[in-house]
C-alpha atoms as a PDB file:
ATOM      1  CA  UNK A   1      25.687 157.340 143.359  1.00  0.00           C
ATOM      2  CA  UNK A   2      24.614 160.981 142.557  1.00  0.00           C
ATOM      3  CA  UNK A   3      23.604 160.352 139.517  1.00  0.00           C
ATOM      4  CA  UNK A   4      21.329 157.247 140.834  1.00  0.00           C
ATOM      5  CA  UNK A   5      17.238 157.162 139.433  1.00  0.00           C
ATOM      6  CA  UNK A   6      14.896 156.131 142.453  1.00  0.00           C
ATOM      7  CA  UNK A   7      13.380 152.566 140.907  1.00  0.00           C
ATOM      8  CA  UNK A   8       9.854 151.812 141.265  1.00  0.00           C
ATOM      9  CA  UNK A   9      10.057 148.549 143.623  1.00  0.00           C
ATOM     10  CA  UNK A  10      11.293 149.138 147.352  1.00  0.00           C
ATOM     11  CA  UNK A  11      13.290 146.876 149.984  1.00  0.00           C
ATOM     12  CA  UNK A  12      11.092 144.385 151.311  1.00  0.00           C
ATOM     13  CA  UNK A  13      11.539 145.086 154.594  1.00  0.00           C
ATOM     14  CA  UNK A  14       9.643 147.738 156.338  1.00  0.00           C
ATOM     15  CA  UNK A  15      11.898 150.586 157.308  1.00  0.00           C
ATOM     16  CA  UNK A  16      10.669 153.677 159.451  1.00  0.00           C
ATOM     17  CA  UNK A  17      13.107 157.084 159.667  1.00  0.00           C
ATOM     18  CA  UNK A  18      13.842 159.329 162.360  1.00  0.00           C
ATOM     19  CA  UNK A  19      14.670 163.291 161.294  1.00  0.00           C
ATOM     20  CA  UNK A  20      16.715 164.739 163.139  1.00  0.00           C
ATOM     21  CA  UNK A  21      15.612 169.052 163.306  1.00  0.00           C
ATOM     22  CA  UNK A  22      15.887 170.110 166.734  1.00  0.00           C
ATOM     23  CA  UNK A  23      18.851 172.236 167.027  1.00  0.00           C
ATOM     24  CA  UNK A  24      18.663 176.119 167.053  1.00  0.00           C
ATOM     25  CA  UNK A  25      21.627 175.961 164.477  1.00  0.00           C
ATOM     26  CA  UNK A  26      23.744 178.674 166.709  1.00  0.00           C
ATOM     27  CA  UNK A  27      26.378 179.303 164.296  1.00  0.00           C
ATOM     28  CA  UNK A  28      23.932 180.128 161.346  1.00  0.00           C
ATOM     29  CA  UNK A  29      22.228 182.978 163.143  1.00  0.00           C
ATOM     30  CA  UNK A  30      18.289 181.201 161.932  1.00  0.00           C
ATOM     31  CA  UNK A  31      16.815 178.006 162.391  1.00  0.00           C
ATOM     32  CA  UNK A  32      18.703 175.914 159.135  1.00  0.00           C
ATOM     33  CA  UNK A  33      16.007 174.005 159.531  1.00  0.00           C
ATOM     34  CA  UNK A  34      13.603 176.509 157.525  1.00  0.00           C
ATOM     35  CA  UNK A  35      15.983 177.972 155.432  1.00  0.00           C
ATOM     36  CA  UNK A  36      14.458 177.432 151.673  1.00  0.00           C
ATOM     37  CA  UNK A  37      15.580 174.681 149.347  1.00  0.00           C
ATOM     38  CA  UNK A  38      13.446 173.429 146.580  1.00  0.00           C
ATOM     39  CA  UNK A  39       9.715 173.845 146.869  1.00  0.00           C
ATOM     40  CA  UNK A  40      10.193 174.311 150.270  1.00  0.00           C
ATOM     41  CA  UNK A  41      12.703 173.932 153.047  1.00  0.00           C
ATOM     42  CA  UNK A  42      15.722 171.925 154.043  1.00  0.00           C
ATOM     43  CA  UNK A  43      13.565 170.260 156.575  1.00  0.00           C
ATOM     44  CA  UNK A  44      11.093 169.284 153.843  1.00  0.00           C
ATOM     45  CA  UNK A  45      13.241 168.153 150.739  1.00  0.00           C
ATOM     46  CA  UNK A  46      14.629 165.706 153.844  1.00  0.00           C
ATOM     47  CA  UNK A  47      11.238 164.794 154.155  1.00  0.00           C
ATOM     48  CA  UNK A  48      10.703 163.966 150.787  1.00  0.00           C
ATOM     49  CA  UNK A  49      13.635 162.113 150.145  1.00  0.00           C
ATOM     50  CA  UNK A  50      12.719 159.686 153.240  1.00  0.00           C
ATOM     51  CA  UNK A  51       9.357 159.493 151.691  1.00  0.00           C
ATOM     52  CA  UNK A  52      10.116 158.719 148.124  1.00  0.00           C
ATOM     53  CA  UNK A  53      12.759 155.952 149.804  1.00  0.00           C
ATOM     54  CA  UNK A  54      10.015 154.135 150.281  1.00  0.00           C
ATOM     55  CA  UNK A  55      10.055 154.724 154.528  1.00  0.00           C
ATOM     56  CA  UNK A  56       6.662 153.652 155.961  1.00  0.00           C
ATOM     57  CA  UNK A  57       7.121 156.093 159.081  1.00  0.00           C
ATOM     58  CA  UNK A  58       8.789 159.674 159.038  1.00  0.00           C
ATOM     59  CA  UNK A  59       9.000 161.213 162.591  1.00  0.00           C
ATOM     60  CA  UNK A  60      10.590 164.455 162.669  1.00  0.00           C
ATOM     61  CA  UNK A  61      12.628 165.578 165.999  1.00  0.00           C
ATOM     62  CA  UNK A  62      11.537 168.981 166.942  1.00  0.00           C
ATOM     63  CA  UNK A  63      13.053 171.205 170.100  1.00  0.00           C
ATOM     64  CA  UNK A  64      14.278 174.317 169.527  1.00  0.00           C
ATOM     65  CA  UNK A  65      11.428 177.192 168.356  1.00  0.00           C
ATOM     66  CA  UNK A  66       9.579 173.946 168.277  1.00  0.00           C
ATOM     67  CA  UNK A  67       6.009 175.686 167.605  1.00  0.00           C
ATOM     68  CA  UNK A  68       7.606 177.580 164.451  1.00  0.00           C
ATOM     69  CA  UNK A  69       8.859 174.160 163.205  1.00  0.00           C
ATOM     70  CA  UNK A  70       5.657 172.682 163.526  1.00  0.00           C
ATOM     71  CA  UNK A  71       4.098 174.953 161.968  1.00  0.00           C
ATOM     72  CA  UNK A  72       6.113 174.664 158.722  1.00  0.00           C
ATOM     73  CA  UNK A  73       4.840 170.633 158.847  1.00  0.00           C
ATOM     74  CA  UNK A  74       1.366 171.302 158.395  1.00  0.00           C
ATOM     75  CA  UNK A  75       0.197 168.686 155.641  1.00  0.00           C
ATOM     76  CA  UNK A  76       3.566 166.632 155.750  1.00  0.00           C
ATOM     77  CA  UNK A  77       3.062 162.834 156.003  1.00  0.00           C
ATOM     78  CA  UNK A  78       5.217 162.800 159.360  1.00  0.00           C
ATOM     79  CA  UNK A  79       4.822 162.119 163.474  1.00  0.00           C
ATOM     80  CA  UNK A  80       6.579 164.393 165.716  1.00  0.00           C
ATOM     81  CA  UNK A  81       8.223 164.007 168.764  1.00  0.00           C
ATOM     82  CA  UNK A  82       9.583 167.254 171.233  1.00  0.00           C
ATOM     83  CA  UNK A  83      12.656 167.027 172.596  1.00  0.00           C
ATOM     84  CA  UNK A  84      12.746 169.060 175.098  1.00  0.00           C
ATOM     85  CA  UNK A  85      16.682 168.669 176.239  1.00  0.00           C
ATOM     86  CA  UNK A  86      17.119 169.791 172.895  1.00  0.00           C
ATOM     87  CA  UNK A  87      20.475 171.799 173.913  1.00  0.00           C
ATOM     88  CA  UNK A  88      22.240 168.551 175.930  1.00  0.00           C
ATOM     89  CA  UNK A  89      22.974 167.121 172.275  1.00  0.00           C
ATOM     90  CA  UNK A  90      21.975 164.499 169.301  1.00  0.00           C
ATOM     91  CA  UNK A  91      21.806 161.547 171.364  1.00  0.00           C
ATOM     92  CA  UNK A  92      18.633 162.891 173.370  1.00  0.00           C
ATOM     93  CA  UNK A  93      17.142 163.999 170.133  1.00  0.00           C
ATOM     94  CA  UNK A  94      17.501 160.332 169.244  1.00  0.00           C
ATOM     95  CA  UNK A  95      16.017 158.870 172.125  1.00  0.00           C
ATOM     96  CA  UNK A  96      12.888 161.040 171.546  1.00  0.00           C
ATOM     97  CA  UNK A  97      12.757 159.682 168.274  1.00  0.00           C
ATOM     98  CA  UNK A  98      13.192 156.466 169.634  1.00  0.00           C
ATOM     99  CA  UNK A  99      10.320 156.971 172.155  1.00  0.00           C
ATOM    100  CA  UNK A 100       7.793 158.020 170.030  1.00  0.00           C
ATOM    101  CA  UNK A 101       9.416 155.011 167.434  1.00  0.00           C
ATOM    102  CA  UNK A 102       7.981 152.677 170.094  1.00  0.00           C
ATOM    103  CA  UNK A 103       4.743 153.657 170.671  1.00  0.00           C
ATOM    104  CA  UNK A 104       3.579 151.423 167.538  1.00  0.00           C
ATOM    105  CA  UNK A 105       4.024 147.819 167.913  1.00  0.00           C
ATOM    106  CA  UNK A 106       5.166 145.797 166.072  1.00  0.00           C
ATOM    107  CA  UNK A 107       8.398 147.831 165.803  1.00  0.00           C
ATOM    108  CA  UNK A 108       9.424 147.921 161.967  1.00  0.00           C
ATOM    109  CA  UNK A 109      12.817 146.079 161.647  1.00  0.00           C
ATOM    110  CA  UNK A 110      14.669 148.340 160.156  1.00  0.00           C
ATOM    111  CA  UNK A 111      15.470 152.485 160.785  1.00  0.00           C
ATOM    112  CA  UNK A 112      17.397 154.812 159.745  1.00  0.00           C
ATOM    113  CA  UNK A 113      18.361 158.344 161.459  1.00  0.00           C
ATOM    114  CA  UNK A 114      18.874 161.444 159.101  1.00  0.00           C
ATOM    115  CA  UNK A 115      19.279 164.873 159.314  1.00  0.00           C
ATOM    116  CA  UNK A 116      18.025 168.031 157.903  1.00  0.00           C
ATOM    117  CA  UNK A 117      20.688 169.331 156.717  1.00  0.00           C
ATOM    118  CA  UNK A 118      22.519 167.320 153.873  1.00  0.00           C
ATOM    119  CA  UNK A 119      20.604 168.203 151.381  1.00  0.00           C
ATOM    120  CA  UNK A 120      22.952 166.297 148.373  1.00  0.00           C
ATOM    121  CA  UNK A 121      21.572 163.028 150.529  1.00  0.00           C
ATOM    122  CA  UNK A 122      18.880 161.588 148.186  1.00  0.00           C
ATOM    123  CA  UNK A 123      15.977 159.339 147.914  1.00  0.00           C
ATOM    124  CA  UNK A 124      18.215 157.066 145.555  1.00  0.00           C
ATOM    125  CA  UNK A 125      20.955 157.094 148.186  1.00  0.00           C
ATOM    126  CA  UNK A 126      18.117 155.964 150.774  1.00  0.00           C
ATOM    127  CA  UNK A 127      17.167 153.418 148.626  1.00  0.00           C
ATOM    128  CA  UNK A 128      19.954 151.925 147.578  1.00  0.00           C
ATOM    129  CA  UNK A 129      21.428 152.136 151.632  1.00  0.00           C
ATOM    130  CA  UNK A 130      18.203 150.078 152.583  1.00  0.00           C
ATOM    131  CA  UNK A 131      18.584 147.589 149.506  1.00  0.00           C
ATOM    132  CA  UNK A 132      22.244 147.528 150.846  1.00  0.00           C
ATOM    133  CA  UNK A 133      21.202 146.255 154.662  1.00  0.00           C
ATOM    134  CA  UNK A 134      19.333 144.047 153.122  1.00  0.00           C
ATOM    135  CA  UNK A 135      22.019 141.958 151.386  1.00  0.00           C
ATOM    136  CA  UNK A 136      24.413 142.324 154.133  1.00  0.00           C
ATOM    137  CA  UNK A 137      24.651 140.233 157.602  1.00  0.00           C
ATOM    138  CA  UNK A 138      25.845 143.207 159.077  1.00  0.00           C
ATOM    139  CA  UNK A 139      23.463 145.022 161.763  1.00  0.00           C
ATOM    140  CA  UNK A 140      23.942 148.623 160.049  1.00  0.00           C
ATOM    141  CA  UNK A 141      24.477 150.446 156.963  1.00  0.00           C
ATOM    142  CA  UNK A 142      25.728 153.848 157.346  1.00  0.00           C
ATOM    143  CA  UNK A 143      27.128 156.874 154.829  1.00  0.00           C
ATOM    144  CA  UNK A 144      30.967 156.757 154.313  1.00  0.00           C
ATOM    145  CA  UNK A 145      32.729 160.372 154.053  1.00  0.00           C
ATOM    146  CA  UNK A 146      36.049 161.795 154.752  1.00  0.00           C
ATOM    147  CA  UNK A 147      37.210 158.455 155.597  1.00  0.00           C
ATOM    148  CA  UNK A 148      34.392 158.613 158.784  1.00  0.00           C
ATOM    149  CA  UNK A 149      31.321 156.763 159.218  1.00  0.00           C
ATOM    150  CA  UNK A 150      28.157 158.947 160.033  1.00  0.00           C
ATOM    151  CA  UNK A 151      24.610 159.269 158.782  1.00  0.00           C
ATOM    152  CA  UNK A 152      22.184 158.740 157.667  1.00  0.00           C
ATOM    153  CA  UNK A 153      22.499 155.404 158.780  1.00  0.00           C
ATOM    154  CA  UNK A 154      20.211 152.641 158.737  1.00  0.00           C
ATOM    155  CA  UNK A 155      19.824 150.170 162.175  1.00  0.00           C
ATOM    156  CA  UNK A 156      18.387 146.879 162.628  1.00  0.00           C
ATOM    157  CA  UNK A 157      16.173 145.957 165.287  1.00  0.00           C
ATOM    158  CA  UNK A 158      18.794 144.577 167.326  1.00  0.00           C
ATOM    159  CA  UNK A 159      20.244 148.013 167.795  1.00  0.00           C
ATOM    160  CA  UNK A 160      17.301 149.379 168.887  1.00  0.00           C
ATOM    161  CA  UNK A 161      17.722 149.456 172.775  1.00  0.00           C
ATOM    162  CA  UNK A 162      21.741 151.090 171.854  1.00  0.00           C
ATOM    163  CA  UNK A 163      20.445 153.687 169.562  1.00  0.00           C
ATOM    164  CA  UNK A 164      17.808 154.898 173.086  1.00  0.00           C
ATOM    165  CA  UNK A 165      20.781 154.549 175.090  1.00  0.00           C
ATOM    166  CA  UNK A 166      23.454 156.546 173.675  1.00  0.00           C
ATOM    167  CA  UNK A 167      24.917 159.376 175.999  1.00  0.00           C
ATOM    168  CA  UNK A 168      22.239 162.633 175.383  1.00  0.00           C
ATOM    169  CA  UNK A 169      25.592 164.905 173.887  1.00  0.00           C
ATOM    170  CA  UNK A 170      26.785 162.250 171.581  1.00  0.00           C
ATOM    171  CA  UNK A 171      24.853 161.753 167.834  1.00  0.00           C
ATOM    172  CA  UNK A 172      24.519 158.199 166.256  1.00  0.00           C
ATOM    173  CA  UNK A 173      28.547 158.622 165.254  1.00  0.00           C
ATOM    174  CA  UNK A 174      29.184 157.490 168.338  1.00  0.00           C
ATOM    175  CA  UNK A 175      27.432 153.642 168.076  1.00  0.00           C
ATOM    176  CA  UNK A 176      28.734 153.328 164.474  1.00  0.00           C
ATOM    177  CA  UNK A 177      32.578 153.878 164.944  1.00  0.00           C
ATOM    178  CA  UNK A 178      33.232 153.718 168.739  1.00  0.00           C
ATOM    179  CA  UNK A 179      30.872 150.881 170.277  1.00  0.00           C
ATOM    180  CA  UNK A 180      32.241 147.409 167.495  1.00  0.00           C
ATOM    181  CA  UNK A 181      28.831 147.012 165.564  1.00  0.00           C
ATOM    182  CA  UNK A 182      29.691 145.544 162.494  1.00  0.00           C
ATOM    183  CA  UNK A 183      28.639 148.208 160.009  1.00  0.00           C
ATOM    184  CA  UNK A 184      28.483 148.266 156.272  1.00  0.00           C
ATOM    185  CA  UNK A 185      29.909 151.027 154.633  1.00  0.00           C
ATOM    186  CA  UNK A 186      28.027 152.998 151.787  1.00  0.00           C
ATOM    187  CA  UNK A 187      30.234 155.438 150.147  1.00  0.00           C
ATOM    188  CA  UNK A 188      28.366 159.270 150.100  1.00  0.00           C
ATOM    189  CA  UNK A 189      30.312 161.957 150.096  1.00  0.00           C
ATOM    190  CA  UNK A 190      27.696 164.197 149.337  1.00  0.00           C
ATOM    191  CA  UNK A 191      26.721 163.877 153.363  1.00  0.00           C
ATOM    192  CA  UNK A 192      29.594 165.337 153.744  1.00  0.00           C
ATOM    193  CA  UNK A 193      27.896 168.472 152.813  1.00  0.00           C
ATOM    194  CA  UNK A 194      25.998 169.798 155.569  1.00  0.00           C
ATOM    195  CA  UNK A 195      24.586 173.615 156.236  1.00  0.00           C
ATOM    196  CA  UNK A 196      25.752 174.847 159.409  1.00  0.00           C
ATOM    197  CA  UNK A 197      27.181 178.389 158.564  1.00  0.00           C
ATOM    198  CA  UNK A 198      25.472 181.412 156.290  1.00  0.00           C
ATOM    199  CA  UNK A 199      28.765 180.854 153.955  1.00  0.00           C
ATOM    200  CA  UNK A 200      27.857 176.878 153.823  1.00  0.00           C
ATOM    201  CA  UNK A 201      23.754 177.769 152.613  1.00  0.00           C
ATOM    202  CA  UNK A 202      25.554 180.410 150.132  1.00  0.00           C
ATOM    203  CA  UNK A 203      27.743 178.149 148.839  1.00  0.00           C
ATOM    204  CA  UNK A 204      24.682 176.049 148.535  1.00  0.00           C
ATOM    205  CA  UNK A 205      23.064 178.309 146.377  1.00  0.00           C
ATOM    206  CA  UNK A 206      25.906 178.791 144.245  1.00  0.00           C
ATOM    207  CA  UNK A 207      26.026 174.976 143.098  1.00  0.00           C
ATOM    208  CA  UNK A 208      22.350 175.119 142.266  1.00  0.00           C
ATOM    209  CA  UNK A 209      22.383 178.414 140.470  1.00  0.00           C
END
């Protein structure tokens, strides 16, 4: 799938993303979030990969040195919500996604949650995950690496009200391989690379130099 062109047509059904960038990312030292990548920052290229996928809604999870992050949005084509029990875990990032999700009606049937930090995730994967839900009865597509579902992952409506309920210190791992949702797998081991240490952003640079 690496290798995979974005194509100029786009899933029929309206999808809208949740990014998740609220941690303080303890273990790198700085907020990963920022860390350059591209033209810009982790946090953006995750941006643009949800907007060249074709996503009709982009809201970006912010908590941690929440003003900084802002900041470095200025001109994106996003909404943002504040978490601000950013330290409890994923799961209440989520559910401030989710809130500020809902405060559009008609809800779009179809979301996905990413992060901002797998940067080998790409618009083509995000395409072709949404083109996957799409042809599957199944109620959610998610990324398949090291034998383990995780995200990004892409939700139908009817997993809306789960997705706001999940327990504040567990992520969206938790509804795809614990809770018996039918999901459909989409094999991406580049998710598998995330940047959580200085050694992982080094290594980082090293396979782009």
């Amino acid at each position: 799938m690496s290798g995979q062109q974005v194509r100029g047509t786009h899933p029929s059904m309206p999808a809208a993303a949740i990014i998740l960038a609220a941690g303080s990312a303890s273990r790198m030292g700085s907020l990963k979030q920022l860390l350059p990548y591209g033209n810009g920052t982790l946090l953006t290229h995750s941006i643009q990969q949800a907007q060249q996928a074709g996503f009709d809604r982009i809201i970006v999870v912010v908590g941690a040195e929440s003003e900084r992050v802002r900041g470095s949005l200025t001109g994106q084509p996003v909404e943002i919500a504040f978490n601000e029990n950013w330290e409890v875990g994923m799961g209440s990032s989520i559910a401030a996604g989710m809130q500020r999700f809902r405060t559009a009606e008609p809800l779009l049937p179809v979301l996905g949650i990413l992060l901002a930090d797998q940067p080998g995730v790409s618009a083509a994967h995000l395409l072709a995950m949404r083109e996957q839900l799409e042809s599957t009865a199944r109620a959610a597509v998610a990324a398949e690496y090291a034998n383990r579902l995780g995200v990004p992952a892409l939700f139908r409506e009817e997993l809306y009200a789960l997705l706001a309920a999940l327990p504040p210190e567990s992520g969206a791992k938790y509804l795809l391989r614990d809770s018996g949702v039918a999901v459909s797998a989409f094999p991406l081991p580049e998710a598998a690379t995330d940047i959580d240490t200085p050694s992982d952003f080094a290594a980082l640079e090293t396979m782009r130099t």
